[in-house]
C-alpha atoms as a PDB file:
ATOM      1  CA  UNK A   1       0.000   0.000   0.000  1.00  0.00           C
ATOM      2  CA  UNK A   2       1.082   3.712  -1.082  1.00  0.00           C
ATOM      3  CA  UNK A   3       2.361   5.374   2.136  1.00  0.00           C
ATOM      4  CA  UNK A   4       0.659   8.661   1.111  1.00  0.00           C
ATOM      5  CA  UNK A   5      -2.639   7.565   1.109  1.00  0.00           C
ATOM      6  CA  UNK A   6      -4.733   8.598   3.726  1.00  0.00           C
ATOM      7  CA  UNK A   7      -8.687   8.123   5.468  1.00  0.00           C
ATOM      8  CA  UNK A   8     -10.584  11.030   5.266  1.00  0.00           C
ATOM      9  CA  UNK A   9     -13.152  10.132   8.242  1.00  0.00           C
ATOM     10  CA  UNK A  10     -16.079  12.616   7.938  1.00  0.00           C
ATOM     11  CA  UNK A  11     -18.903  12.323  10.540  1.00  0.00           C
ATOM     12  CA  UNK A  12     -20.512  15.284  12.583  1.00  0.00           C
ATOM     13  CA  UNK A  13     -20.236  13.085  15.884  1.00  0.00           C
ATOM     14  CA  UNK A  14     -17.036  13.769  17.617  1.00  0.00           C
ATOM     15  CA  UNK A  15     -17.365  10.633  19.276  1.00  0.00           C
ATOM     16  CA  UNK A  16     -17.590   8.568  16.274  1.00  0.00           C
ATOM     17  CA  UNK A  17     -14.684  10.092  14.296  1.00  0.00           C
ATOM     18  CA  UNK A  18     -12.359   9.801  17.602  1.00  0.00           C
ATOM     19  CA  UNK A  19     -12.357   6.748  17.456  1.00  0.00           C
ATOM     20  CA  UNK A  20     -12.614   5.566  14.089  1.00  0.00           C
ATOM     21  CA  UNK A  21      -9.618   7.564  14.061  1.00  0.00           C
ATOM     22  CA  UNK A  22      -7.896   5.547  16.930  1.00  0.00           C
ATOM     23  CA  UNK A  23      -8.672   2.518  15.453  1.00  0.00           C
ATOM     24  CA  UNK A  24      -7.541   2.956  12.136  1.00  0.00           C
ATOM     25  CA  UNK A  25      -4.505   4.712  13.267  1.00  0.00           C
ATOM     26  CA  UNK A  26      -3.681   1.635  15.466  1.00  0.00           C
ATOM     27  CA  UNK A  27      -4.270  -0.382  12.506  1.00  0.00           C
ATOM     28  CA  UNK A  28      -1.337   1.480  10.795  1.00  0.00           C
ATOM     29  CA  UNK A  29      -3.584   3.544   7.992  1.00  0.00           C
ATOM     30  CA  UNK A  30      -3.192   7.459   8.097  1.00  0.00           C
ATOM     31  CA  UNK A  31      -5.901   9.581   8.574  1.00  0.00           C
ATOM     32  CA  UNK A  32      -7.689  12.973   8.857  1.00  0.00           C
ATOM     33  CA  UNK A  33     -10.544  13.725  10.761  1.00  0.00           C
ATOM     34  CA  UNK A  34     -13.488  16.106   9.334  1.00  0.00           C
ATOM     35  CA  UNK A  35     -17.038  17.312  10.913  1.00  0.00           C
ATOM     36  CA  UNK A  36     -18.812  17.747   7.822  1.00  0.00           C
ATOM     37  CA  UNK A  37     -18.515  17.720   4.203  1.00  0.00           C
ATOM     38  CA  UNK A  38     -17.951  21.309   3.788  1.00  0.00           C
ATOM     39  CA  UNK A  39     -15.191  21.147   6.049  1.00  0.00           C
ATOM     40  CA  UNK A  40     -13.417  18.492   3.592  1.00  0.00           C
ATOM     41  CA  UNK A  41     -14.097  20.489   0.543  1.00  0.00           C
ATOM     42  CA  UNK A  42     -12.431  23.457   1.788  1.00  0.00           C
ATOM     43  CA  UNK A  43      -9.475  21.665   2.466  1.00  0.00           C
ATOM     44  CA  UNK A  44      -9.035  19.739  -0.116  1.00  0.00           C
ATOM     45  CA  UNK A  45      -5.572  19.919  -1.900  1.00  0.00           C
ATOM     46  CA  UNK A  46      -4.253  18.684  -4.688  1.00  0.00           C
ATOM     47  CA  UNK A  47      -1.918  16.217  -4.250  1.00  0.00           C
ATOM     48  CA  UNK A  48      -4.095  14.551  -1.188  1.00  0.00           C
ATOM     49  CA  UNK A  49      -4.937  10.617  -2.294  1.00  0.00           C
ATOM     50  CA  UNK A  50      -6.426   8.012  -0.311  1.00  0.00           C
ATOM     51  CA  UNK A  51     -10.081   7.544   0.337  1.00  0.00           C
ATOM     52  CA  UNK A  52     -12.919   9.150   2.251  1.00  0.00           C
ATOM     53  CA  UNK A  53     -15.137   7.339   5.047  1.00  0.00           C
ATOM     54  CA  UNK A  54     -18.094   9.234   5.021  1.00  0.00           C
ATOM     55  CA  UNK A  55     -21.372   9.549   7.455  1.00  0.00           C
ATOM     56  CA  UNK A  56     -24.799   9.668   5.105  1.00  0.00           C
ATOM     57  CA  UNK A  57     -26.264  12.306   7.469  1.00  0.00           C
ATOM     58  CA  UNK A  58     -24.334  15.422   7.922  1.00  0.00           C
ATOM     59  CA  UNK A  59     -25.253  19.042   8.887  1.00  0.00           C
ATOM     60  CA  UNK A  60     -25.285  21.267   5.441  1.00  0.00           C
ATOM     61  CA  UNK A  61     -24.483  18.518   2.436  1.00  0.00           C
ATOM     62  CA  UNK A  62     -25.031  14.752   3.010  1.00  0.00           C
ATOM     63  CA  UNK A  63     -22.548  12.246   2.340  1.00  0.00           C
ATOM     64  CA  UNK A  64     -23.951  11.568  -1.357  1.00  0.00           C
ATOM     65  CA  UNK A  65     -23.557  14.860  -1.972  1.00  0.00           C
ATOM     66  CA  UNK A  66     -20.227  15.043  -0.598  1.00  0.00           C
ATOM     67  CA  UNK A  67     -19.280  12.239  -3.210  1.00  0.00           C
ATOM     68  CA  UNK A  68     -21.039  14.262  -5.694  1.00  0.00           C
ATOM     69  CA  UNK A  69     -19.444  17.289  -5.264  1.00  0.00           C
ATOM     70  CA  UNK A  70     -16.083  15.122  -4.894  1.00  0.00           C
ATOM     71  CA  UNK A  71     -16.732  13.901  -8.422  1.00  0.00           C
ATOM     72  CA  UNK A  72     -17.755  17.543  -9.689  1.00  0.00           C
ATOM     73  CA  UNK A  73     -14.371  18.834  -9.313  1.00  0.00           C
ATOM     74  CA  UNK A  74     -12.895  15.982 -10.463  1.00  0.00           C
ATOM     75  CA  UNK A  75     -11.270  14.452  -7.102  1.00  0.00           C
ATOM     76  CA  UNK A  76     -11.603  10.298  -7.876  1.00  0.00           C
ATOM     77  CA  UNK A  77     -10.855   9.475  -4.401  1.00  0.00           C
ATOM     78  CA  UNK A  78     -12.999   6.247  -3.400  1.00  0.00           C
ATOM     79  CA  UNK A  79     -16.202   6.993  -1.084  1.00  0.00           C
ATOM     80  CA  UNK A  80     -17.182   4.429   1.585  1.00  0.00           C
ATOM     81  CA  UNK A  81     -20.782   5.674   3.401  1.00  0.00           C
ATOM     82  CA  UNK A  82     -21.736   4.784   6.664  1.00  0.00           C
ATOM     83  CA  UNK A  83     -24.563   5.296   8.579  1.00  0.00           C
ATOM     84  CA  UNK A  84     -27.017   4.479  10.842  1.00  0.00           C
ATOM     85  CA  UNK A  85     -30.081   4.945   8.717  1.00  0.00           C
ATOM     86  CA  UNK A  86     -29.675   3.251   6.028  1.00  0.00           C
ATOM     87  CA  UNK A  87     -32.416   2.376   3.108  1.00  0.00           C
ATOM     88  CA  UNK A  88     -32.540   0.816  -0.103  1.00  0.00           C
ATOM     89  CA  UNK A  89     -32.591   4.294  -1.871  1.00  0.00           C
ATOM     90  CA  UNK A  90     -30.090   5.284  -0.298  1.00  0.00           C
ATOM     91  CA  UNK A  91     -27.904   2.285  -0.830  1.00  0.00           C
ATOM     92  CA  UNK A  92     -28.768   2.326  -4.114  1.00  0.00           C
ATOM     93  CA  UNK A  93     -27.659   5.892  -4.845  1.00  0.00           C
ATOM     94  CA  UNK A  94     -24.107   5.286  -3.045  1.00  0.00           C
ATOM     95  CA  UNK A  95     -23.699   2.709  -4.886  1.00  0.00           C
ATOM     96  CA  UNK A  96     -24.645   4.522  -8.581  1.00  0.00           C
ATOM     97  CA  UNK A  97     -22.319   7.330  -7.510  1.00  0.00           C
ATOM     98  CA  UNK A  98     -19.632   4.081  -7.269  1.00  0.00           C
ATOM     99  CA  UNK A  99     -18.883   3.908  -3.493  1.00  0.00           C
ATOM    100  CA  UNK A 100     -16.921   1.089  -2.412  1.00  0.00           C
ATOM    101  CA  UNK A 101     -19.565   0.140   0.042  1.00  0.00           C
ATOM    102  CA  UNK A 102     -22.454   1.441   2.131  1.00  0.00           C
ATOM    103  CA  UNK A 103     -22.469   0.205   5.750  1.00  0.00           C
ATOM    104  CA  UNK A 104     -24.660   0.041   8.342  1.00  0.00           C
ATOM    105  CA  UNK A 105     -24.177   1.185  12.077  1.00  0.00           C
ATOM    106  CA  UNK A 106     -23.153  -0.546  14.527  1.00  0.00           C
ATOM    107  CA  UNK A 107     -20.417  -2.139  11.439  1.00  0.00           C
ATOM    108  CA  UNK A 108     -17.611  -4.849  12.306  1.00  0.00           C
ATOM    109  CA  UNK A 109     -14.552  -3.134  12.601  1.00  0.00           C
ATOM    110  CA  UNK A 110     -12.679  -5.525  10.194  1.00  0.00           C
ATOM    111  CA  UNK A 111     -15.675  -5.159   7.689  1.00  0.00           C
ATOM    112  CA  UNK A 112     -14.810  -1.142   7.745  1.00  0.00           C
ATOM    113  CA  UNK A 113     -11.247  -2.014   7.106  1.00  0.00           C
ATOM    114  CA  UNK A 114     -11.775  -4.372   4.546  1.00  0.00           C
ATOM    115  CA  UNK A 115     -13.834  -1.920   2.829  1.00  0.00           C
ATOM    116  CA  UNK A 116     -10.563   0.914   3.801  1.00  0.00           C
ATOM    117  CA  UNK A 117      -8.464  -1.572   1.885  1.00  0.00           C
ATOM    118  CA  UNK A 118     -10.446  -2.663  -1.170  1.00  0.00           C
ATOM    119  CA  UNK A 119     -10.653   1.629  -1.642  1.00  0.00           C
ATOM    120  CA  UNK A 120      -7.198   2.156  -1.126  1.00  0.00           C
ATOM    121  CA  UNK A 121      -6.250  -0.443  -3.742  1.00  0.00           C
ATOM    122  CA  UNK A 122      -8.665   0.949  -6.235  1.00  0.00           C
ATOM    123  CA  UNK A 123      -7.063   4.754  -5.492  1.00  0.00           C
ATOM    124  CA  UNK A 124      -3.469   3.045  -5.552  1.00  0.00           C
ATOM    125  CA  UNK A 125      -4.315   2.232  -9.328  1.00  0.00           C
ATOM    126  CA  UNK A 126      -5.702   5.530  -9.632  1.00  0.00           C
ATOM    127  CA  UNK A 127      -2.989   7.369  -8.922  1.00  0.00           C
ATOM    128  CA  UNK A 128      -0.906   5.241 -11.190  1.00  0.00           C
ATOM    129  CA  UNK A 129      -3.141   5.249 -13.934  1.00  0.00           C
ATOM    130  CA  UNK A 130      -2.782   9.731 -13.393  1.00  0.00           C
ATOM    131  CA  UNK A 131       0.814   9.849 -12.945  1.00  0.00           C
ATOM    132  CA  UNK A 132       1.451   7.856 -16.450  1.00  0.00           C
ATOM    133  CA  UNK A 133      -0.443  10.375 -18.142  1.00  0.00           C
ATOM    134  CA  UNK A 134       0.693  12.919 -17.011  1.00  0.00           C
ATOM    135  CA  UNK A 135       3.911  12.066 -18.166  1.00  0.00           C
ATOM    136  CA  UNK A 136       2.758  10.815 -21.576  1.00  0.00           C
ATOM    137  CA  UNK A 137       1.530  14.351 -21.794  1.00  0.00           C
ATOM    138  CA  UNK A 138       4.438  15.977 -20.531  1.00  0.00           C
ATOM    139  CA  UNK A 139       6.329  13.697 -23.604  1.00  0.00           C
ATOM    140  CA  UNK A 140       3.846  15.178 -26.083  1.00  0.00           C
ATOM    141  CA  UNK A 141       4.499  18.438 -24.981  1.00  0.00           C
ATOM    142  CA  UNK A 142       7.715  17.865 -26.385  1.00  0.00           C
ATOM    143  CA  UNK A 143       6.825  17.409 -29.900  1.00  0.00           C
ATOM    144  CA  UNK A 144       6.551  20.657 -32.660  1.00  0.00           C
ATOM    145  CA  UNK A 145       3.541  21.239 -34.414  1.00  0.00           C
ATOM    146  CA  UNK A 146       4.483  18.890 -37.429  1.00  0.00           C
ATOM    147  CA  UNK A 147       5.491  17.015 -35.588  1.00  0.00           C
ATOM    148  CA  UNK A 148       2.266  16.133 -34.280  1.00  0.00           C
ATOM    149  CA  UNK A 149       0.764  16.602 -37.525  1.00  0.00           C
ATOM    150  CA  UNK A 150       3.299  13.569 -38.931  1.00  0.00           C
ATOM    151  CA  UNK A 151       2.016  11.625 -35.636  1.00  0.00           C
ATOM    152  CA  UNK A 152      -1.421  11.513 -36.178  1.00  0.00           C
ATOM    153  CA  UNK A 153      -0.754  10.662 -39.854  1.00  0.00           C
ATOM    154  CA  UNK A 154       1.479   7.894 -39.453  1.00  0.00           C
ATOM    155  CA  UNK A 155      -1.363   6.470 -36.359  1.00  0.00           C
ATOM    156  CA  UNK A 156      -3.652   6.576 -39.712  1.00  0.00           C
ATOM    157  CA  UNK A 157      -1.869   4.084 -41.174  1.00  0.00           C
ATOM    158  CA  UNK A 158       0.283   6.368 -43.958  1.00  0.00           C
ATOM    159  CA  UNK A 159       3.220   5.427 -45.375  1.00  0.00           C
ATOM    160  CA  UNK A 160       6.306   8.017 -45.800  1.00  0.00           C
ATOM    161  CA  UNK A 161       5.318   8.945 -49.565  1.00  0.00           C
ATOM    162  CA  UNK A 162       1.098   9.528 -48.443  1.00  0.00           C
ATOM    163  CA  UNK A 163       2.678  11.429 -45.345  1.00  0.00           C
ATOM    164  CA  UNK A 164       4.804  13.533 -47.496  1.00  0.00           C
ATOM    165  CA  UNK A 165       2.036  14.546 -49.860  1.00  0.00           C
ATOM    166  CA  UNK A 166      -0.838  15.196 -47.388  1.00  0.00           C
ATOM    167  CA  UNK A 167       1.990  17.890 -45.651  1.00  0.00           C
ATOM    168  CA  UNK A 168       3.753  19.113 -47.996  1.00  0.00           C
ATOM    169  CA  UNK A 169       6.917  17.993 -47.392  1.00  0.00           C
ATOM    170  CA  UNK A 170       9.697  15.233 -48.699  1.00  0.00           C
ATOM    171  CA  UNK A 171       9.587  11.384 -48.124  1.00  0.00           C
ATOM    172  CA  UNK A 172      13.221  12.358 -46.343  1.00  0.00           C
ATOM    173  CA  UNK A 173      11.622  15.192 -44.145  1.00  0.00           C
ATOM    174  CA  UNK A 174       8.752  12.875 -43.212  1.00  0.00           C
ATOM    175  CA  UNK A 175      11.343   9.928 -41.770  1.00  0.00           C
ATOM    176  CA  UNK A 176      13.456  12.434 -40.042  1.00  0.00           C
ATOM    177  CA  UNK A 177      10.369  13.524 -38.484  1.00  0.00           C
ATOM    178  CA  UNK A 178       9.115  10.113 -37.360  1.00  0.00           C
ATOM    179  CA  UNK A 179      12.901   9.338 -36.234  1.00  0.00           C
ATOM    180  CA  UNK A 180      12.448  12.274 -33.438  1.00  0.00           C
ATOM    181  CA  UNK A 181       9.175  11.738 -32.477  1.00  0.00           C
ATOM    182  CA  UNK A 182       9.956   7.893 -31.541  1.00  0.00           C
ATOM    183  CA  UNK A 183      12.500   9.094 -29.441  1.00  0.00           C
ATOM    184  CA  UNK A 184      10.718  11.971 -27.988  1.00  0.00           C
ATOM    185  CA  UNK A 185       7.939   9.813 -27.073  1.00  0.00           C
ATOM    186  CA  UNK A 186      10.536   6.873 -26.164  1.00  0.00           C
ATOM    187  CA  UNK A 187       8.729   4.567 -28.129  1.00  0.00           C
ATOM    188  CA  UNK A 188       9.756   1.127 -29.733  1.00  0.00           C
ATOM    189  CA  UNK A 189       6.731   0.424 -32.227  1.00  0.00           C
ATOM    190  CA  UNK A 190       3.746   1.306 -33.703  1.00  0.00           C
ATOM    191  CA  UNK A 191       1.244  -0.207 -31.273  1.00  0.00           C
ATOM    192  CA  UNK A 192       2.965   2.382 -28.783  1.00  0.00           C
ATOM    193  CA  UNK A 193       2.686   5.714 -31.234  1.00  0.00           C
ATOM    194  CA  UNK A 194      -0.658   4.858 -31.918  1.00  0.00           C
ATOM    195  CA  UNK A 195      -1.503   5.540 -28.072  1.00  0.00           C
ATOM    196  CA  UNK A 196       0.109   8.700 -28.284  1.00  0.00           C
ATOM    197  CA  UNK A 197      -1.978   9.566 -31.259  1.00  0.00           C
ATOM    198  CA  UNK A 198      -5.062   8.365 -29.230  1.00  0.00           C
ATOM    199  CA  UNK A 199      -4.126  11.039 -26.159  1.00  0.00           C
ATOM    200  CA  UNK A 200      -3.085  13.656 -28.755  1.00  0.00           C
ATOM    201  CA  UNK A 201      -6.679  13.481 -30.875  1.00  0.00           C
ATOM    202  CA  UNK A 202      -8.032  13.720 -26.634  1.00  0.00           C
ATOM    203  CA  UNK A 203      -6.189  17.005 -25.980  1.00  0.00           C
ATOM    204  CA  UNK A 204      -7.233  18.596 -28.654  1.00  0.00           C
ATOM    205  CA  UNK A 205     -10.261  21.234 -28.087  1.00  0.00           C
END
């Protein structure tokens, strides 16, 4: 397991987030404690990972809508909801907003960690999944204009000569072109520059 991922306990009971806190932090998982959703979403940063334990009923926004408005800015972290009024709508709805699981007060504590640690490995390969595209991006960043242009053809399937003719330029130009883009992208075949062309067409307005 990552060692920067941490639980972000949210529950308006003081009692209840003490010691889910103790427990989990005897348990060896890092973890921050908040009384409402509001109070998470204002301190939110960045570069925080891990996932969020979250009561149903809150004052001001509920847990759903805490995992909706988690999702609204675009923060993936997993969502586990706990409570102890549960329903089938409400389950249901957790669930469609993909929470890891919905539990029901008074839980098992080794049910709410295996729940912890089925989130946490989802977020692990989250975070992976981010930090390779962000650097395939940062490697397309590299690449000039035609350069991109001579991507995207040679993706299409083009040889040298078609490449040549839909830009404008020599057969020569075209391979010199496709030499420094394989090793600005530090790729080995065409299975690989084909991806590339994939997250290039995605960037694109």
């Amino acid at each position: 397991m990552r060692s920067d991922l941490k639980v972000f306990v949210v529950d308006d009971d003081a009692s209840v987030r003490d010691s889910l806190a103790l427990m989990l932090g005897l348990a060896g998982y890092r973890t921050a404690v908040f009384a409402d959703a509001e109070s998470l979403l204002a301190a939110w940063q960045a570069e925080w990972s891990g996932c969020v334990v979250t009561d149903l009923r809150l004052p001001g926004a509920s847990g759903l809508e805490l995992q909706a408005a988690l999702r609204a800015r675009g923060i993936g972290v997993p969502c586990i909801v706990i409570t102890a009024h549960g329903d089938v709508p409400s389950a249901r709805a957790a669930f469609q907003a993909q929470a890891v699981d919905f539990l029901e007060k008074p839980f098992d504590d080794a049910q709410l960690r295996g729940a912890i640690d089925t989130a946490l490995a989802l977020e692990t390969q989250r975070v992976v999944r981010a930090q390779a595209r962000r650097a395939d991006e940062d490697k397309l960043a590299r690449l000039t204009a035609r350069e991109r242009d001579v991507l995207e053809c040679a993706a299409n399937g083009l040889h040298a000569k078609e490449i040549a003719a839909r830009l404008g330029i020599s057969p020569r130009t075209v391979e010199v072109h496709k030499t420094r883009i394989m090793t600005k992208l530090e790729v080995r075949n065409m299975a690989e520059l084909v991806r590339f062309a994939v997250l290039a067409k995605q960037e694109r307005p």
